[in-house]
Protein backbone atom coordinates (compact mmCIF):
# COMPACT_ATOMS: atom_id res chain seq x y z
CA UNK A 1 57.75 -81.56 147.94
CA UNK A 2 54.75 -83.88 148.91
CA UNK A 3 54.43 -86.04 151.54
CA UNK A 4 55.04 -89.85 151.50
CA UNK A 5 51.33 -91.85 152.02
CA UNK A 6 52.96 -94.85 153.75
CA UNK A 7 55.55 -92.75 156.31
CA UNK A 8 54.99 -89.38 156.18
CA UNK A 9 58.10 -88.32 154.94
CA UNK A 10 59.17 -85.67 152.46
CA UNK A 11 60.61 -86.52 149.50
CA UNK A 12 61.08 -84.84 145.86
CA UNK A 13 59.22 -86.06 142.91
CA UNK A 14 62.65 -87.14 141.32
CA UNK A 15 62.67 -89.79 144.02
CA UNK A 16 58.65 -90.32 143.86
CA UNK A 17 59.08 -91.29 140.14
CA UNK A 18 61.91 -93.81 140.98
CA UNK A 19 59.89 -95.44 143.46
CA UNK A 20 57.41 -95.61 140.44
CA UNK A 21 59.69 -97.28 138.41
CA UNK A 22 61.34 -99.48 140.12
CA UNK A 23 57.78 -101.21 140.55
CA UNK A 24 57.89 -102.49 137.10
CA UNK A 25 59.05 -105.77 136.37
CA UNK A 26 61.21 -106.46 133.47
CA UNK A 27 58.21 -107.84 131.52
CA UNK A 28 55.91 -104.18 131.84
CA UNK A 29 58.66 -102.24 130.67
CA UNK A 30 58.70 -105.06 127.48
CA UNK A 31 55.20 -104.37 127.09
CA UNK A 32 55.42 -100.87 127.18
CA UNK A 33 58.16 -100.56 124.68
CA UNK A 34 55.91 -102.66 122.58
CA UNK A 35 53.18 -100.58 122.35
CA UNK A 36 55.17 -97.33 122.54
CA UNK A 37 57.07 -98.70 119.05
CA UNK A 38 53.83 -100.12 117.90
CA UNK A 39 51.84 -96.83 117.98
CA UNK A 40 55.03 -94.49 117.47
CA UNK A 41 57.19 -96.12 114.33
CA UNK A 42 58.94 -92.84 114.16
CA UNK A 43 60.71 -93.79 117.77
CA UNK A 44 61.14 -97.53 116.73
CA UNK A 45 63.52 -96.55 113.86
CA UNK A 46 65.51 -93.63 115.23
CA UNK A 47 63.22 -90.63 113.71
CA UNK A 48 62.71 -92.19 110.30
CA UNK A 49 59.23 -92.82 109.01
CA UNK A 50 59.09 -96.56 107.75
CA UNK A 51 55.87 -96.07 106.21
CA UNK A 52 57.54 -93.07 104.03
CA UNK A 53 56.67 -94.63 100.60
CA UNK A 54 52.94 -94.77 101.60
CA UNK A 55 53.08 -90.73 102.27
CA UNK A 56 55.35 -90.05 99.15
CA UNK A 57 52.33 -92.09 96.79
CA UNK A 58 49.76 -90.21 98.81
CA UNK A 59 51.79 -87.39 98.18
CA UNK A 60 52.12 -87.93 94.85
CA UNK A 61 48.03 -88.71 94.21
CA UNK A 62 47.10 -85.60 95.75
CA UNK A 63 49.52 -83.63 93.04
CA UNK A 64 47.53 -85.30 90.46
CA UNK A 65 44.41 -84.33 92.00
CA UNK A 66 45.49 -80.93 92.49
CA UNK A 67 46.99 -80.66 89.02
CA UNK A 68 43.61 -82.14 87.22
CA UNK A 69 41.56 -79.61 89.48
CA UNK A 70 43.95 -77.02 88.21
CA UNK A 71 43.33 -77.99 84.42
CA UNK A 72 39.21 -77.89 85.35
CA UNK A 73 39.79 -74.47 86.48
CA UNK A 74 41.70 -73.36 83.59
CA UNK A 75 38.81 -74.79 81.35
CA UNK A 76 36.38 -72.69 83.42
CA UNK A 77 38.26 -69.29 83.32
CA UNK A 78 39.02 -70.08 79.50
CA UNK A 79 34.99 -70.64 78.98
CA UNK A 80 33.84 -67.37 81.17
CA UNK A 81 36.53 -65.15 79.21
CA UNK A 82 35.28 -65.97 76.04
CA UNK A 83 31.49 -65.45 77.03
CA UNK A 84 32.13 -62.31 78.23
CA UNK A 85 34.43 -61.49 74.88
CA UNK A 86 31.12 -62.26 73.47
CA UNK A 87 28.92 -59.70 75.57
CA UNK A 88 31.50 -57.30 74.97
CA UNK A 89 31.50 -57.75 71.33
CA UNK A 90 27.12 -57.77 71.56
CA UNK A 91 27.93 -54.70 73.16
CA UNK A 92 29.78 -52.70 71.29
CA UNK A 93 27.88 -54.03 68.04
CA UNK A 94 24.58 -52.11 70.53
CA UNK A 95 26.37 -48.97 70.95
CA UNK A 96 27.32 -48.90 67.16
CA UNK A 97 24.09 -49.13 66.12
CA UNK A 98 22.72 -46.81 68.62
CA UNK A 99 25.23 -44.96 67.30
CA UNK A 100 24.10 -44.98 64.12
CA UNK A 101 20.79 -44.43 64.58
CA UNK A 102 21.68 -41.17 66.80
CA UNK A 103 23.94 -39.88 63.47
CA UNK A 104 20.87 -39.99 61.64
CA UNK A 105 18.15 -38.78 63.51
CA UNK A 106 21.15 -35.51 64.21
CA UNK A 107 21.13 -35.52 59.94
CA UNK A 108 17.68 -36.00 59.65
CA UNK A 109 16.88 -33.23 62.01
CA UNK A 110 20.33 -30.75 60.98
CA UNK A 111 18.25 -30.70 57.44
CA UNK A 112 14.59 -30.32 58.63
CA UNK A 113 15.92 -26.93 60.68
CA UNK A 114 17.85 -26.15 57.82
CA UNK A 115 14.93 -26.67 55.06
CA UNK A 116 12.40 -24.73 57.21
CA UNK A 117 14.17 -21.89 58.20
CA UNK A 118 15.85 -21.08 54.44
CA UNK A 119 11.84 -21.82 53.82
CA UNK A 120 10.89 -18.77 56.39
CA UNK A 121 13.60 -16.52 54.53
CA UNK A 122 12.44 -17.17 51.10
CA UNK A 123 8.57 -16.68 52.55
CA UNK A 124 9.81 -13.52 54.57
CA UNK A 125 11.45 -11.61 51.57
């Protein structure tokens, strides 16, 4: 409870915010309601948005957006999976050959032991 500026009285703030509104005129409370349904359409027509066509072709532009995004993406993983296909195939054609190489040098070396040491027997008997 607060007290009453003009008599000191106590009174609740139920009855404060009657006093309040009985000190509109007919006119305010027009004006209010103008602005209030002006700057609220959603309390003008009961909870339904007038303006819903505008937010369901927003709605629907954004979709497109998203979807062409979407496609640009694709395109982007499509492009990075087939350059790395190619390092893996550069890669594997690296190893081969080093591969290869490492074969040889094993043959190359398997018959230089082999050569000198029948070489040492022959010399030895």
């Amino acid at each position: 409870m607060t007290k009453r500026p003009n008599n000191g009285k106590y009174y609740k703030r139920k009855d404060r915010m009657k006093d309040m509104a009985s000190k509109f005129t007919e006119d305010d409370l027009r004006e209010i309601g103008e602005y209030i349904a002006a700057r609220y359409p959603v309390l003008k027509s009961g909870g339904v948005y007038s303006g819903y066509g505008d937010i369901k072709i927003d709605l629907y532009e954004r979709m497109v957006r998203v979807e062409e995004e979407l496609k640009h993406q694709r395109e982007l993983i499509l492009n990075v999976m087939k350059m790395m296909d190619k390092r893996f195939e550069d890669l594997r054609n690296d190893m081969n050959r080093r591969f290869s190489m490492l074969m040889w040098f094993i043959g190359i070396g398997f018959t230089l032991f082999t050569t000198i040491i029948t070489g040492v027997f022959v010399l030895l008997r």
